[in-house]
N, C-alpha and C. Protein backbone atom coordinates (compact mmCIF):
# COMPACT_ATOMS: atom_id res chain seq x y z
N UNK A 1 89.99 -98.72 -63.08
CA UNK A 1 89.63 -97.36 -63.14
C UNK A 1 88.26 -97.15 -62.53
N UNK A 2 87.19 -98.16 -62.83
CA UNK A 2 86.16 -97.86 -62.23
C UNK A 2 86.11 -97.74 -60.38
N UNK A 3 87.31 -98.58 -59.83
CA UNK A 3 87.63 -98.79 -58.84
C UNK A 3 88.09 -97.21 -58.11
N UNK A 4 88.76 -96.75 -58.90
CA UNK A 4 88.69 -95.05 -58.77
C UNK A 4 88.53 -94.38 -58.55
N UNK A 5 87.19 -94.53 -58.99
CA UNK A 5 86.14 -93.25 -59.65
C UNK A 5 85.31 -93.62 -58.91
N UNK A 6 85.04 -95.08 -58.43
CA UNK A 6 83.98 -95.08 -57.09
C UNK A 6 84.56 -94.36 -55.64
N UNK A 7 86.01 -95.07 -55.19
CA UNK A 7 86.53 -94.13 -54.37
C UNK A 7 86.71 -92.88 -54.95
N UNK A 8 87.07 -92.23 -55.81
CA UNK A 8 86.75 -91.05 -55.80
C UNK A 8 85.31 -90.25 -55.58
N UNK A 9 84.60 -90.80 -56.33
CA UNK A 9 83.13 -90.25 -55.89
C UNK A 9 82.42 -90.89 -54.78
N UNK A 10 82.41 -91.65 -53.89
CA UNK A 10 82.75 -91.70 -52.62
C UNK A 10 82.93 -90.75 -51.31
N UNK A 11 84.82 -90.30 -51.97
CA UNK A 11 85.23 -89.58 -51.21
C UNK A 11 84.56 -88.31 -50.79
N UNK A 12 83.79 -88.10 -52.13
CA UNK A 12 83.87 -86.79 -52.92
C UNK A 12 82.32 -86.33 -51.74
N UNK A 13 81.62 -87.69 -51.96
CA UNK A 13 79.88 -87.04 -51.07
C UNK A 13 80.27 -87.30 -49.94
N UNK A 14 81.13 -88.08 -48.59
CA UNK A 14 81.86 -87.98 -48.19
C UNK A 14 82.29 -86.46 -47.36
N UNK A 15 83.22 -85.95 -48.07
CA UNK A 15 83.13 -84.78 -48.07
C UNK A 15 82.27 -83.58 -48.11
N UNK A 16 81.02 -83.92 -49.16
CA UNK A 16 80.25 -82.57 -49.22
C UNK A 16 79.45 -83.26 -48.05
N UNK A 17 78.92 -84.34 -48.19
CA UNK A 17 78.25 -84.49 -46.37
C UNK A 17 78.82 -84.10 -45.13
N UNK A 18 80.02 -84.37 -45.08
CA UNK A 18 80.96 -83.29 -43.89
C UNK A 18 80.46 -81.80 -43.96
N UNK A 19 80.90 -81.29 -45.01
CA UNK A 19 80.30 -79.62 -45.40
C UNK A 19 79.04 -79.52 -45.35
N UNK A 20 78.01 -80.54 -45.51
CA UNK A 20 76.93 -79.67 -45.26
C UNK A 20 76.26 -80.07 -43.97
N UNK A 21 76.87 -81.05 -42.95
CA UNK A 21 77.29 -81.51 -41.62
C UNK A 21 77.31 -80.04 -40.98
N UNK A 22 78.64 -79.91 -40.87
CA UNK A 22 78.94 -78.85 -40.45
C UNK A 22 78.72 -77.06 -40.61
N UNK A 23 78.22 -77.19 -41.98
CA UNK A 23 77.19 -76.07 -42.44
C UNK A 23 75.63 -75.94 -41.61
N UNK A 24 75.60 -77.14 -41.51
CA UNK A 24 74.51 -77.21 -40.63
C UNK A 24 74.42 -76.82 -39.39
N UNK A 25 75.18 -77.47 -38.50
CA UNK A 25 75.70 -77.28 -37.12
C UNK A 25 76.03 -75.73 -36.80
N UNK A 26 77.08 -75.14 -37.51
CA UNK A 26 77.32 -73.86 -37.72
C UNK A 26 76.45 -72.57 -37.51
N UNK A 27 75.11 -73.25 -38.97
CA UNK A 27 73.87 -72.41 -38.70
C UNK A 27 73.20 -72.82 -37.58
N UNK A 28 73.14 -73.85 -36.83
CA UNK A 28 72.47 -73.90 -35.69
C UNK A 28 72.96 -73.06 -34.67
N UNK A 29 74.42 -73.16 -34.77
CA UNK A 29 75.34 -72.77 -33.15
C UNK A 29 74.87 -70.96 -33.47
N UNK A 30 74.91 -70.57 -34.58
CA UNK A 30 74.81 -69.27 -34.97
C UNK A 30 73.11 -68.81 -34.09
N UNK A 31 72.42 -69.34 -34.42
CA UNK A 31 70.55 -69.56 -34.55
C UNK A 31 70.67 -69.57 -32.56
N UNK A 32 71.29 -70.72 -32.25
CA UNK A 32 71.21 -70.89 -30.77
C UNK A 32 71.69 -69.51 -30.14
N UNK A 33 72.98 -69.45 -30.92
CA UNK A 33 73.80 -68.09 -29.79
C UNK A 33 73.41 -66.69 -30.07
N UNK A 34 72.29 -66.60 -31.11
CA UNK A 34 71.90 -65.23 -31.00
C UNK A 34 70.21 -65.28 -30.51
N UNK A 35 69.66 -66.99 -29.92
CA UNK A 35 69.11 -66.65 -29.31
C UNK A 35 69.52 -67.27 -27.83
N UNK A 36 69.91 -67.18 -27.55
CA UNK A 36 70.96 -67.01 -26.16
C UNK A 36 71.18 -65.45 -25.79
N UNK A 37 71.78 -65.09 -26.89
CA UNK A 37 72.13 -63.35 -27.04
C UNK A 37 70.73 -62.65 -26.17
N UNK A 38 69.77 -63.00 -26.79
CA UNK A 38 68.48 -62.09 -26.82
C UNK A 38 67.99 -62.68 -25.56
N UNK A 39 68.22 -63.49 -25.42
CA UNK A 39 67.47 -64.24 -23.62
C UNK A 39 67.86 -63.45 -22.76
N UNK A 40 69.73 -63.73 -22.61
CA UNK A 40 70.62 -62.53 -22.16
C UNK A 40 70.17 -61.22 -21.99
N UNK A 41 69.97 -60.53 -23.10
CA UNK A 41 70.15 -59.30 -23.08
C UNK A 41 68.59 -59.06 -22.39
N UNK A 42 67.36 -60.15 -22.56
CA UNK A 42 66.40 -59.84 -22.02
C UNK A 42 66.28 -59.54 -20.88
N UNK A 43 67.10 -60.69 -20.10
CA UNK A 43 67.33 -60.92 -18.36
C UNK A 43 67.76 -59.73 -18.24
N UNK A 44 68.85 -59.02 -18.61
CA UNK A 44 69.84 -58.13 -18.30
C UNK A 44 69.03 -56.78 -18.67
N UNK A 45 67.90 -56.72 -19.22
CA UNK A 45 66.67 -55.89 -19.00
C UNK A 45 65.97 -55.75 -17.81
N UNK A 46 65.24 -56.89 -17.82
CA UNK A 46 64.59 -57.15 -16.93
C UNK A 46 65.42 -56.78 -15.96
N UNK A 47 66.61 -57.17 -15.32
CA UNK A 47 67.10 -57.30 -13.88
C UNK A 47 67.75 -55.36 -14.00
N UNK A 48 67.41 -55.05 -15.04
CA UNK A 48 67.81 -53.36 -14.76
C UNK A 48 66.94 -52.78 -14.19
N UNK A 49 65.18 -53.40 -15.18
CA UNK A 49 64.45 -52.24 -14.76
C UNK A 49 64.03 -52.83 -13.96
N UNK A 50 64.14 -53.57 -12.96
CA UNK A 50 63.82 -54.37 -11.22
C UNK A 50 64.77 -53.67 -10.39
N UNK A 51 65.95 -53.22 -10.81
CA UNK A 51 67.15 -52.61 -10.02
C UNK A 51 66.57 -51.11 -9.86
N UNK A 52 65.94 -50.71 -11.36
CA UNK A 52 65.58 -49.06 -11.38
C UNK A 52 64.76 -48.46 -10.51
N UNK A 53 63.30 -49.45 -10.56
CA UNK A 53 62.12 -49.86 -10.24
C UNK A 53 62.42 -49.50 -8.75
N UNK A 54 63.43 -50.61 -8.08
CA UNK A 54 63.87 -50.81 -6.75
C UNK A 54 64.53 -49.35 -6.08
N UNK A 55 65.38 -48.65 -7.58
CA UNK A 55 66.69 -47.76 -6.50
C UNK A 55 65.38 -46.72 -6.41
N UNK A 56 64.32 -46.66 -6.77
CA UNK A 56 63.34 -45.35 -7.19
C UNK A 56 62.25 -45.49 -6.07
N UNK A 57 62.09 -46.19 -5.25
CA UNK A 57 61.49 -47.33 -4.01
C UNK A 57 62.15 -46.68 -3.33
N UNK A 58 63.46 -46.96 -3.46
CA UNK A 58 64.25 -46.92 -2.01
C UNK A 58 64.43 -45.03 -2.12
N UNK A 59 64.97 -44.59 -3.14
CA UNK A 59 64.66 -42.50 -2.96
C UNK A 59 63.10 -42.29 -3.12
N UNK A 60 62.37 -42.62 -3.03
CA UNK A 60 61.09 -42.11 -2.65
C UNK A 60 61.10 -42.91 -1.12
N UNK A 61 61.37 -43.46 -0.57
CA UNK A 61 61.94 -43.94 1.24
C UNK A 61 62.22 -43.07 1.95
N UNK A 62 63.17 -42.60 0.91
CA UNK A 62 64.25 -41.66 1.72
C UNK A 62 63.91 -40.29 1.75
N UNK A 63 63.06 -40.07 0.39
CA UNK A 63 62.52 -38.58 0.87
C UNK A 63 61.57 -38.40 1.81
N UNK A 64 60.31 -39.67 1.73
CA UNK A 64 59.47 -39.53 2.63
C UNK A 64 59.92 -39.72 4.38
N UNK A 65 61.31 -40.40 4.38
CA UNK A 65 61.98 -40.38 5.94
C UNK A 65 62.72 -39.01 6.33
N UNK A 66 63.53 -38.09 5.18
CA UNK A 66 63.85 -37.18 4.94
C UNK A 66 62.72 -35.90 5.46
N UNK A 67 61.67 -36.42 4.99
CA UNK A 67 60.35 -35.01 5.18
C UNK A 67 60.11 -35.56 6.66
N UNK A 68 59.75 -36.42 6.80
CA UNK A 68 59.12 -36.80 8.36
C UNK A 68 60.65 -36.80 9.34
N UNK A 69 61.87 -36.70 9.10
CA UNK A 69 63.01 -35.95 10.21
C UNK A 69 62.78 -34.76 10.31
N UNK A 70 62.43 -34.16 8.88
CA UNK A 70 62.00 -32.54 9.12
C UNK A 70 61.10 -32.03 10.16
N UNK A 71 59.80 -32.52 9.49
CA UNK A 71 58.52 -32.05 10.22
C UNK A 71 59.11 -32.76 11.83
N UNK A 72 59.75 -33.71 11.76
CA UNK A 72 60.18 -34.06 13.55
C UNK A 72 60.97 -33.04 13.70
N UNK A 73 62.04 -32.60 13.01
CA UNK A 73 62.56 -31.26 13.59
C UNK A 73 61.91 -30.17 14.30
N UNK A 74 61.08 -29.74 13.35
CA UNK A 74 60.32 -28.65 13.28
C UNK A 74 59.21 -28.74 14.50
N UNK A 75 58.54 -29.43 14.90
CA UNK A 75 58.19 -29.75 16.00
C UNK A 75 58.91 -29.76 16.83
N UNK A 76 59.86 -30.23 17.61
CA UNK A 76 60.69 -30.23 18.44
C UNK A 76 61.26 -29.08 18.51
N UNK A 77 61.84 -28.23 17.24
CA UNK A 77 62.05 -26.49 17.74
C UNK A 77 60.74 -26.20 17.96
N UNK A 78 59.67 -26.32 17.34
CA UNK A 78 58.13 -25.34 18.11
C UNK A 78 58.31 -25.86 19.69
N UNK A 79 58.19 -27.18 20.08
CA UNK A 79 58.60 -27.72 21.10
C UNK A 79 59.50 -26.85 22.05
N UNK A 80 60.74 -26.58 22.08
CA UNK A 80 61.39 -26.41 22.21
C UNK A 80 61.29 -24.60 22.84
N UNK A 81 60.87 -23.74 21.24
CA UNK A 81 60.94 -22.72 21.60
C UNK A 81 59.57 -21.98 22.90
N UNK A 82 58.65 -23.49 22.59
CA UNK A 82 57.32 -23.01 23.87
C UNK A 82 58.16 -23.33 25.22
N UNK A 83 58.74 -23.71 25.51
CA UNK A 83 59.72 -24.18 26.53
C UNK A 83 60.96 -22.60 27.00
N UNK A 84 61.12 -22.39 25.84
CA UNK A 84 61.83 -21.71 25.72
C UNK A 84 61.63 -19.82 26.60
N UNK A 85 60.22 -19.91 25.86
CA UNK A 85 59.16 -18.49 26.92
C UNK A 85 59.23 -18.52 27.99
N UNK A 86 59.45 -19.15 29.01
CA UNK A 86 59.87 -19.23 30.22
C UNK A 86 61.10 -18.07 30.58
N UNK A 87 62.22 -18.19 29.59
CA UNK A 87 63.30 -18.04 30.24
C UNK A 87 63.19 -16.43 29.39
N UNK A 88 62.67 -15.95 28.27
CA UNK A 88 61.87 -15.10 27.54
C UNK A 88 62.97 -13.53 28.64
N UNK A 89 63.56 -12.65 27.80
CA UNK A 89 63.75 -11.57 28.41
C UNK A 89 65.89 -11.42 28.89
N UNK A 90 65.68 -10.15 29.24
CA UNK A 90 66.73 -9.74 29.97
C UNK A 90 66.78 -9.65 31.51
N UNK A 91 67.80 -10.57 31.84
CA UNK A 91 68.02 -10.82 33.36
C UNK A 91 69.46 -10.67 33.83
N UNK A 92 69.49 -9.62 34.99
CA UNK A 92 70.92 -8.81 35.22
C UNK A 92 71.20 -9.30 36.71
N UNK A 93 72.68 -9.94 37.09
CA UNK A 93 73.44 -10.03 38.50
C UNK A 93 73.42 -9.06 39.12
N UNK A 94 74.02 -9.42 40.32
CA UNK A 94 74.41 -8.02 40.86
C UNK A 94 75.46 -7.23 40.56
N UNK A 95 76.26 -8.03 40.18
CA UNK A 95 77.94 -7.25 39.31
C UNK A 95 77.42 -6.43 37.83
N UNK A 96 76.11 -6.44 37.46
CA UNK A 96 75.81 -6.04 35.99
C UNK A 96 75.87 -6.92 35.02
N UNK A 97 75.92 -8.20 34.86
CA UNK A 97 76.22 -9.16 33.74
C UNK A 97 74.67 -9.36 33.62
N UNK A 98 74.56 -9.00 32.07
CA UNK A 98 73.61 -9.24 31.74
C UNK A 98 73.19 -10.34 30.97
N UNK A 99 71.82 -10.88 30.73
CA UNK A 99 71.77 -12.39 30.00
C UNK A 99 70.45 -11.95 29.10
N UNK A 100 70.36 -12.03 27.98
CA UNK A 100 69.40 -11.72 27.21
C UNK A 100 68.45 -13.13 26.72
N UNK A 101 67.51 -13.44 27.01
CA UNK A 101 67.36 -15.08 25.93
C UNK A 101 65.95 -14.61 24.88
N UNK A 102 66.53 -14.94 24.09
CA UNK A 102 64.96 -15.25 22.69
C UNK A 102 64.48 -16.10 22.68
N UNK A 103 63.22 -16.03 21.84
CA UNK A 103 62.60 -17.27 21.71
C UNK A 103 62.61 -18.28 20.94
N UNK A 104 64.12 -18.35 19.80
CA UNK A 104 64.94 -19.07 19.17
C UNK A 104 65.83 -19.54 19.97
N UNK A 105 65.88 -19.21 21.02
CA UNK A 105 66.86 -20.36 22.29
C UNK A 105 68.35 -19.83 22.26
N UNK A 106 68.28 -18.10 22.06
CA UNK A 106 69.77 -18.06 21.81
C UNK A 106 70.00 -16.95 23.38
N UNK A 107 71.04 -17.53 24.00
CA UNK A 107 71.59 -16.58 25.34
C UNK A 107 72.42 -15.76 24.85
N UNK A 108 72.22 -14.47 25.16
CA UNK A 108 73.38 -13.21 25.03
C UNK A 108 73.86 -12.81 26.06
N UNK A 109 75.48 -13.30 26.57
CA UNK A 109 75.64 -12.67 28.14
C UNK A 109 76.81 -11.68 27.61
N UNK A 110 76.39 -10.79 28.49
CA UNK A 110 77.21 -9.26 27.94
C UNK A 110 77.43 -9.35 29.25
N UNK A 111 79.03 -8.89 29.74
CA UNK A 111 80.02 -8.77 31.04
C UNK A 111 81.13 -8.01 30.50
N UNK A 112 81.75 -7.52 31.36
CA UNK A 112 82.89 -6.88 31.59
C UNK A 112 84.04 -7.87 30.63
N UNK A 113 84.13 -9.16 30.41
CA UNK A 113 85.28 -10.23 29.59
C UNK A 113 84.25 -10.03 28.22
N UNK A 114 83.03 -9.05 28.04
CA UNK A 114 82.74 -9.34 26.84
C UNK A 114 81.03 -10.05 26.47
N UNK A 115 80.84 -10.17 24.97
CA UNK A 115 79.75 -10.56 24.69
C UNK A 115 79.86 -12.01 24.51
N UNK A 116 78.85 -13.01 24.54
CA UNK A 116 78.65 -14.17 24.37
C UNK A 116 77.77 -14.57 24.18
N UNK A 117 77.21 -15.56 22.69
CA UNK A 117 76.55 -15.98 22.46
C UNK A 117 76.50 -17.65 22.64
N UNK A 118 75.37 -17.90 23.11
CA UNK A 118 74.85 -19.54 23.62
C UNK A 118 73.99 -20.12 23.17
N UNK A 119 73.64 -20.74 22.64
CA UNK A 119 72.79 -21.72 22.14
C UNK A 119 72.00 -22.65 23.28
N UNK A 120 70.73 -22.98 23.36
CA UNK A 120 70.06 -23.74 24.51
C UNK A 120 69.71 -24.99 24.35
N UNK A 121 69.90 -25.87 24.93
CA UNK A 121 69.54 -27.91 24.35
C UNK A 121 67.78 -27.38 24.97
N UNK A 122 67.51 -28.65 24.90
CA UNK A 122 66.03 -29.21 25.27
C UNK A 122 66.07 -28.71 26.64
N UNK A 123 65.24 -28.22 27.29
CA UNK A 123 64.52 -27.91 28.32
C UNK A 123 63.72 -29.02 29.32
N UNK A 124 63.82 -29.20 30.79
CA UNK A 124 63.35 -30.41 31.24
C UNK A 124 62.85 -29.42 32.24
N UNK A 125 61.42 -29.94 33.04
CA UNK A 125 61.08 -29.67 34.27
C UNK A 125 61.40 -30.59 35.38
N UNK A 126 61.76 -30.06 36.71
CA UNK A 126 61.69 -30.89 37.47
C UNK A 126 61.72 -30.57 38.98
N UNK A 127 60.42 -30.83 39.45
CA UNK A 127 59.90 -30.11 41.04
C UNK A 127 59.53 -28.75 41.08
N UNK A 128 59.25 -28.16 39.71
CA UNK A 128 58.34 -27.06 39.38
C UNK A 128 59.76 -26.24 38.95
N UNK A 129 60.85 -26.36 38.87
CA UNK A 129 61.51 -25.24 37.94
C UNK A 129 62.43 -25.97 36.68
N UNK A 130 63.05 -25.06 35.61
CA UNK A 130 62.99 -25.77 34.44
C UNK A 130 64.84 -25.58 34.31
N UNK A 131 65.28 -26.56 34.18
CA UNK A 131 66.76 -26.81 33.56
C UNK A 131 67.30 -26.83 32.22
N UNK A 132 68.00 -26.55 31.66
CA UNK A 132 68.77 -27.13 29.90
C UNK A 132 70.44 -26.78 30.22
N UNK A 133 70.57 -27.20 29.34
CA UNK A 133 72.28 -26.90 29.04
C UNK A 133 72.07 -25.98 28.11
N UNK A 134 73.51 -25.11 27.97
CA UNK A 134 73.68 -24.37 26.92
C UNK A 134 75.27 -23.90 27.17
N UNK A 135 75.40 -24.27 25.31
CA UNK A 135 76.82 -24.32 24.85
C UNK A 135 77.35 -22.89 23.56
N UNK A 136 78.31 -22.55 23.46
CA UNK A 136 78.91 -21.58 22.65
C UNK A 136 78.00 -21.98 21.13
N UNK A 137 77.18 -20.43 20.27
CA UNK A 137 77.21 -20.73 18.99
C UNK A 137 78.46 -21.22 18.21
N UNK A 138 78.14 -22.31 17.10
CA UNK A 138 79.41 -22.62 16.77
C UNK A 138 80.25 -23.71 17.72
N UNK A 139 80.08 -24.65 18.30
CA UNK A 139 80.66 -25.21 19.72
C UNK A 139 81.09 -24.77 20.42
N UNK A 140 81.53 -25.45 21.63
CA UNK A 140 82.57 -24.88 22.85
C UNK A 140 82.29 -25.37 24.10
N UNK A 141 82.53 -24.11 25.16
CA UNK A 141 81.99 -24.50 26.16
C UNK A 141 80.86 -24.00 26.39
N UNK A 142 80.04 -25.20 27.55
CA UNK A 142 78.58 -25.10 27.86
C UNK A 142 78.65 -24.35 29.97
N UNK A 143 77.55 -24.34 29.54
CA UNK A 143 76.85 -24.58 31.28
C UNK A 143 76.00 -24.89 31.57
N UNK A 144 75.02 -24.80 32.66
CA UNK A 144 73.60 -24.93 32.74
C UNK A 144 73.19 -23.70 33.12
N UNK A 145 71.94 -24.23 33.16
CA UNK A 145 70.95 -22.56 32.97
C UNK A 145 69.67 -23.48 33.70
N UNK A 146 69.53 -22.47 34.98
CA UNK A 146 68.17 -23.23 35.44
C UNK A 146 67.33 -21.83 35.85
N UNK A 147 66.20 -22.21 35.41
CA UNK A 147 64.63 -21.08 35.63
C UNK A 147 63.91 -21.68 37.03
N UNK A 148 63.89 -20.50 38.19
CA UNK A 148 62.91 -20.87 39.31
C UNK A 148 62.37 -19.79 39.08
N UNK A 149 60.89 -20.32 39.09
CA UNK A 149 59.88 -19.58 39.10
C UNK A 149 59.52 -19.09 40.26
N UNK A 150 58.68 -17.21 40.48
CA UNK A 150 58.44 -16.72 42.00
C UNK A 150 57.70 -18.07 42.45
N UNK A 151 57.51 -18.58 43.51
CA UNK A 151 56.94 -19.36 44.64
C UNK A 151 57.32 -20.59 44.47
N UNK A 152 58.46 -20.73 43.59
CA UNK A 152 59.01 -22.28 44.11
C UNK A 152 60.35 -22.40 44.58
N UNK A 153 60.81 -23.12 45.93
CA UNK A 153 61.56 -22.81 46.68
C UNK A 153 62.96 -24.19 45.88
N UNK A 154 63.69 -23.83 45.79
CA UNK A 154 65.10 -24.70 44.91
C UNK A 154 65.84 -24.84 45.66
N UNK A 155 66.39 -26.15 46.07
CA UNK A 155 67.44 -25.99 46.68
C UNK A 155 68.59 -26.24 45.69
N UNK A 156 68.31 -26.43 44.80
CA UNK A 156 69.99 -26.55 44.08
C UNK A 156 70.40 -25.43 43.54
N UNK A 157 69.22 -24.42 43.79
CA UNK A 157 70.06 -22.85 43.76
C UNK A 157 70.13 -22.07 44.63
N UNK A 158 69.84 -22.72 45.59
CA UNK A 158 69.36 -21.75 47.15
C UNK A 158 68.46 -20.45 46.95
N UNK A 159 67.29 -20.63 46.66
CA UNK A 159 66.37 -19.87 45.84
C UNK A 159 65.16 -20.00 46.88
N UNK A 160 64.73 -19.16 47.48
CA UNK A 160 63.87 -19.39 48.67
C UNK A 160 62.53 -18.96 48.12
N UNK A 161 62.41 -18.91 46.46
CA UNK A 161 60.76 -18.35 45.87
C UNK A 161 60.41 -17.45 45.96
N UNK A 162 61.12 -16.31 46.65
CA UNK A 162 60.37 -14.63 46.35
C UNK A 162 60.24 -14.10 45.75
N UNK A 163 60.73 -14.89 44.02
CA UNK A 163 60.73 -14.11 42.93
C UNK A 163 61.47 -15.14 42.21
N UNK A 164 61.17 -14.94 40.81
CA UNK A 164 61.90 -15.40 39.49
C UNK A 164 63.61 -15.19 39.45
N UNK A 165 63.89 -16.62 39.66
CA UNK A 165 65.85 -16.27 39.53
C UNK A 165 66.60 -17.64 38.43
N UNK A 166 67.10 -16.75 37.49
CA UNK A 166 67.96 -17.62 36.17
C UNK A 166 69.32 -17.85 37.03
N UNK A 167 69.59 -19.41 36.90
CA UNK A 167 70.83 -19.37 37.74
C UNK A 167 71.76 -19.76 36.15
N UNK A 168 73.26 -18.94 35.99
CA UNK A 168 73.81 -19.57 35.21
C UNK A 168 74.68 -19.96 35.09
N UNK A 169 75.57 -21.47 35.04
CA UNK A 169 77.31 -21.30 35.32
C UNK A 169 76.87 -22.58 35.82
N UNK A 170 78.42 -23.17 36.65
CA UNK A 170 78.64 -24.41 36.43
C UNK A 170 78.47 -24.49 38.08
N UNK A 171 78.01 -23.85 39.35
CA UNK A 171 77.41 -23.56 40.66
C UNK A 171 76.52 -23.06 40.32
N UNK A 172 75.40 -23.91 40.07
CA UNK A 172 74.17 -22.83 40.62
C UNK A 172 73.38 -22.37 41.48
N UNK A 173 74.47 -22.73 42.89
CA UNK A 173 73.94 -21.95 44.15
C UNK A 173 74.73 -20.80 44.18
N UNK A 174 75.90 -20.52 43.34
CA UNK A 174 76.45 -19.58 43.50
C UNK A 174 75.77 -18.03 43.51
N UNK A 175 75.83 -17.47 44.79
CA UNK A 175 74.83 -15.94 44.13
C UNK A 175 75.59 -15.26 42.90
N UNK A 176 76.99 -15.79 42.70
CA UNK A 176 77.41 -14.73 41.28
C UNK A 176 76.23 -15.21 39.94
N UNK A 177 76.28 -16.58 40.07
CA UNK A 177 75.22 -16.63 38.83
C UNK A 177 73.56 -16.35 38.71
N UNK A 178 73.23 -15.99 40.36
CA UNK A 178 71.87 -15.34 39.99
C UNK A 178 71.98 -14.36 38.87
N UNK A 179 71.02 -14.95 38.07
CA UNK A 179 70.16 -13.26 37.41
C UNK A 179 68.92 -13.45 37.93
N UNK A 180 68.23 -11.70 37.81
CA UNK A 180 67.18 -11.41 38.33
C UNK A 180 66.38 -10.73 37.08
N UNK A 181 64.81 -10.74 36.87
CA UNK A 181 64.20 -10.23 35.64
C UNK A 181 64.70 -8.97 35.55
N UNK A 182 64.60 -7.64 34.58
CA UNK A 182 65.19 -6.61 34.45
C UNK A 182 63.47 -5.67 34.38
């Protein structure tokens, strides 16, 4: 019997050493994985407010590239519309077609087929008189539009300088597309 009762009590610490083995371990894995948890959740802080930090970088980029396309806009129409004074006024063919231009770059040709509004690109000089394209408000079709000034002689409009002549259309030696100031 004593033989027993030693294996039994034996078994017995045995056992509660297993349980408090593994009671142990348990509270560790517990202790480790909630600080694992908190490391985690730290990183996963951190790498937010580096992401926030970053996306708030990159829209303050974009507004300051945003404002400076503007102000480049906006220059380029001031640009544009000093360019534009040149062509300044109403100028009539000999058939009566008239061509109106502002100093917002917009052509009004009023004819017999009607009114039409044009829109003007960038303006270029070249050998003392000034060229652009210009296309339908709204798209469409374009033409060119060239300004000789009185005393400069053109040959790509046959313009001999005796005076200011808007050539407009897709010939601009054609005399239908002279206009003359009004």
């Amino acid at each position: 019997m004593k033989n027993k009762t030693l294996r039994y009590t034996s078994l017995s610490a045995l056992a509660l050493l297993a349980v408090l083995t593994l009671a142990a371990c348990g509270g560790n894995a517990e202790k480790t994985t909630a600080s694992s948890s908190k490391e985690a959740s730290s990183k996963v802080t951190k790498e937010s407010s580096s992401k926030t930090e970053a996306s708030q970088k990159e829209e303050q980029k974009s507004k300051t590239s945003s404002s400076s396309a503007t102000a480049t806009q906006t220059e380029t129409k001031a640009e544009n519309q000093k360019d534009y004074s040149k062509f300044l006024g109403t100028w009539e063919n000999y058939a009566g077609t008239t061509a109106t231009i502002t100093a917002d770059g917009i052509v009004t040709i009023q004819s017999s087929k009607g009114t039409f509004k044009y829109e003007m690109d960038q303006v270029e000089e070249k050998d003392g008189y000034y060229l652009t394209g210009i296309h339908l408000v709204g798209g469409g079709e374009g033409a060119r539009l060239i300004f000789t000034p009185a005393g400069v002689a053109n040959e790509l409009t046959g313009t001999d300088g005796s005076q200011d002549v808007l050539a407009i259309g897709q010939s601009p030696s054609d005399k239908d597309s002279h206009f003359y100031r009004n």
